[in-house]
C-alpha atoms as a PDB file:
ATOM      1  CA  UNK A   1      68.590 158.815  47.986  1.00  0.00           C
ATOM      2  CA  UNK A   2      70.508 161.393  45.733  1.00  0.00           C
ATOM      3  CA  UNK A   3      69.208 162.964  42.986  1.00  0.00           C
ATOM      4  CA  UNK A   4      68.030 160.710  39.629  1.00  0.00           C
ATOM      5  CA  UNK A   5      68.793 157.385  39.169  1.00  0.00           C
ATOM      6  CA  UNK A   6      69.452 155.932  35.656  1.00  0.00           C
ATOM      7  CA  UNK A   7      68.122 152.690  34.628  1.00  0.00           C
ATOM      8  CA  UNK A   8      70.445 150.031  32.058  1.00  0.00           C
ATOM      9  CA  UNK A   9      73.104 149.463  34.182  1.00  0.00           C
ATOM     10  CA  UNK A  10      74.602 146.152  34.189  1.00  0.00           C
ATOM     11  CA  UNK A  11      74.313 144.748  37.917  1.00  0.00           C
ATOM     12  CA  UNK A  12      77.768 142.534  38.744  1.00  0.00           C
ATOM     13  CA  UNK A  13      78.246 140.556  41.615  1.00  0.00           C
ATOM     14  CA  UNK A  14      74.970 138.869  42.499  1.00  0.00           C
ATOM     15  CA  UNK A  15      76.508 135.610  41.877  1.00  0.00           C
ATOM     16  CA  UNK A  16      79.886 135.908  44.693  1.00  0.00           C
ATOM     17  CA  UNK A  17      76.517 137.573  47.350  1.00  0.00           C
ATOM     18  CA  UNK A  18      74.485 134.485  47.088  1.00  0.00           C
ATOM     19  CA  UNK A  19      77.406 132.617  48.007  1.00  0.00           C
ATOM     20  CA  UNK A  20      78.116 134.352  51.454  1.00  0.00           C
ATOM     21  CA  UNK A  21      76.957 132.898  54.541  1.00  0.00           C
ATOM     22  CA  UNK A  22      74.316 134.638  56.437  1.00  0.00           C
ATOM     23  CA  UNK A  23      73.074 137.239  54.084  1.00  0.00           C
ATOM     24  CA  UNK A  24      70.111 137.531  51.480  1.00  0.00           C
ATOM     25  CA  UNK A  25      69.426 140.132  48.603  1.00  0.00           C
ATOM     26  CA  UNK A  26      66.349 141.095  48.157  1.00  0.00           C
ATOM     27  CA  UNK A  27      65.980 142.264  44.595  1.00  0.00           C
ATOM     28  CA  UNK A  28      64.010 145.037  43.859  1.00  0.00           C
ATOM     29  CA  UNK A  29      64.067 147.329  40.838  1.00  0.00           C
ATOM     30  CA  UNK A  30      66.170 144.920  38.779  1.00  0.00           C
ATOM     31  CA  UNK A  31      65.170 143.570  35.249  1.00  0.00           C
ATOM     32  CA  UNK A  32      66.423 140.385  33.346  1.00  0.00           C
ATOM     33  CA  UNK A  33      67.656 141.327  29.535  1.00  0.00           C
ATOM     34  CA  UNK A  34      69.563 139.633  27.283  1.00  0.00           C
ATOM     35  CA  UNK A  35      70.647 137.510  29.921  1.00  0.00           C
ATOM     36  CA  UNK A  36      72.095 140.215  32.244  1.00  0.00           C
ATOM     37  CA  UNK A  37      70.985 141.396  34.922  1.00  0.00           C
ATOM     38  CA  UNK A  38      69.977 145.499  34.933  1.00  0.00           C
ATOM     39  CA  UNK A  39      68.638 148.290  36.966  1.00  0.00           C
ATOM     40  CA  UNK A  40      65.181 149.472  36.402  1.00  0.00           C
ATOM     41  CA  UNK A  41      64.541 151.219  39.403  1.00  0.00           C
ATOM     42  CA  UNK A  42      65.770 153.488  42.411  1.00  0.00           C
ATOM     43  CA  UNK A  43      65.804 151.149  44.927  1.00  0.00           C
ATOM     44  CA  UNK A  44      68.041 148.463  43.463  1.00  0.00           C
ATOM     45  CA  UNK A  45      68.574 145.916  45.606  1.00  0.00           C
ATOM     46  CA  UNK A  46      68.443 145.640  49.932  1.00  0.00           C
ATOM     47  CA  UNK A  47      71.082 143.674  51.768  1.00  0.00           C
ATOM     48  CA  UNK A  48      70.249 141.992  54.783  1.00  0.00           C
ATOM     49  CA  UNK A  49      72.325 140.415  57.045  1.00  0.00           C
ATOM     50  CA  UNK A  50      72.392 138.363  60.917  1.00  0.00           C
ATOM     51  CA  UNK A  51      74.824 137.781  63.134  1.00  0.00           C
ATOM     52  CA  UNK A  52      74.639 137.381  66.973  1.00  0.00           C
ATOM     53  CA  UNK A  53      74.903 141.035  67.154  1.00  0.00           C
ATOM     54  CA  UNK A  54      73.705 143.610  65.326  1.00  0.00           C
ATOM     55  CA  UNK A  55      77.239 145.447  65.038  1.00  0.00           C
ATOM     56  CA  UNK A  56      78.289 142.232  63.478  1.00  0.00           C
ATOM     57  CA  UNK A  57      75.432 141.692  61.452  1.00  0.00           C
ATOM     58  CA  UNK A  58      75.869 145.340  59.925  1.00  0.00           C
ATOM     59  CA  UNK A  59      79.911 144.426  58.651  1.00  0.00           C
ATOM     60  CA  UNK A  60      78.401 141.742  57.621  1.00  0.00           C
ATOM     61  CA  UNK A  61      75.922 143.366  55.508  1.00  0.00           C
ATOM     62  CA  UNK A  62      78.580 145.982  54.074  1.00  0.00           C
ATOM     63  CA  UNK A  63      80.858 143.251  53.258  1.00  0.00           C
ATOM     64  CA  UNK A  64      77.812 141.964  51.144  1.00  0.00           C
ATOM     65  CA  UNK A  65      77.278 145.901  49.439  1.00  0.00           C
ATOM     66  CA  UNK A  66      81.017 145.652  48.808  1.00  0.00           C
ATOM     67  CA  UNK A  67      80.527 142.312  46.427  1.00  0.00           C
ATOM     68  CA  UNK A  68      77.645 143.988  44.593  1.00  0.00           C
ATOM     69  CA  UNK A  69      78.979 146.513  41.576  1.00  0.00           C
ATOM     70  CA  UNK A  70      76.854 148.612  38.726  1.00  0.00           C
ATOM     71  CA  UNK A  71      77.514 152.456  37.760  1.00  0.00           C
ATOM     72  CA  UNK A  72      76.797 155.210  39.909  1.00  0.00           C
ATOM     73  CA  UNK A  73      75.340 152.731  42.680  1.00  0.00           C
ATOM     74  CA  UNK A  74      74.700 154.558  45.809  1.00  0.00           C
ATOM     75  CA  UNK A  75      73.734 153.189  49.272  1.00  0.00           C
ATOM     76  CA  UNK A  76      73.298 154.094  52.721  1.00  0.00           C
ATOM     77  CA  UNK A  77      76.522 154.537  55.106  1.00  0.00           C
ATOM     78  CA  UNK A  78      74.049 154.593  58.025  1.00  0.00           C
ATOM     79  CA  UNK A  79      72.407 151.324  58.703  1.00  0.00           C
ATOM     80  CA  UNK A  80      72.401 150.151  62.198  1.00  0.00           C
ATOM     81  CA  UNK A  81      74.353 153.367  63.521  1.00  0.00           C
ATOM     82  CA  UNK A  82      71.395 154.027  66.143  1.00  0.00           C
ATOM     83  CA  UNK A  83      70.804 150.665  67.030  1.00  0.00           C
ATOM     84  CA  UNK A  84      74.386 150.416  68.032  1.00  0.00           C
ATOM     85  CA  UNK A  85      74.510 153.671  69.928  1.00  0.00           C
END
């Protein structure tokens, strides 16, 4: 993971990803204050995802990243690429 990470950012999102079929969020260096939900780690949150195939499962996973929003979030572009190979 790049660099620093910066902790205080308000996490958006969380809500519309526990919605969607098929995927969980496992929450990881989050904090709840003042009623919002925060980062207070590097690893924010993981994604996880399953579908009859893994190729599947993985856009299904990255449609779940896409729902998820806070400043400066980075995550991997890689997951599943040598699985699929």
């Amino acid at each position: 993971y790049p660099g620093n990470y910066q902790i205080g950012k308000i996490i958006s999102g969380l809500e519309r990803l526990g919605k969607m079929k098929d995927i969980i969020a496992f929450h990881a260096g989050i904090k709840l204050q003042d009623n919002k939900v925060i980062t207070s780690g590097g690893r924010v949150l993981g994604i996880t995802a399953w579908d009859k195939t893994i190729s599947k499962a993985k856009e299904r996973a990255y449609k779940g990243v896409k729902e998820i929003y806070f400043e400066d979030m980075y995550y991997r572009k890689d997951i599943a690429v040598k699985a699929i190979k």
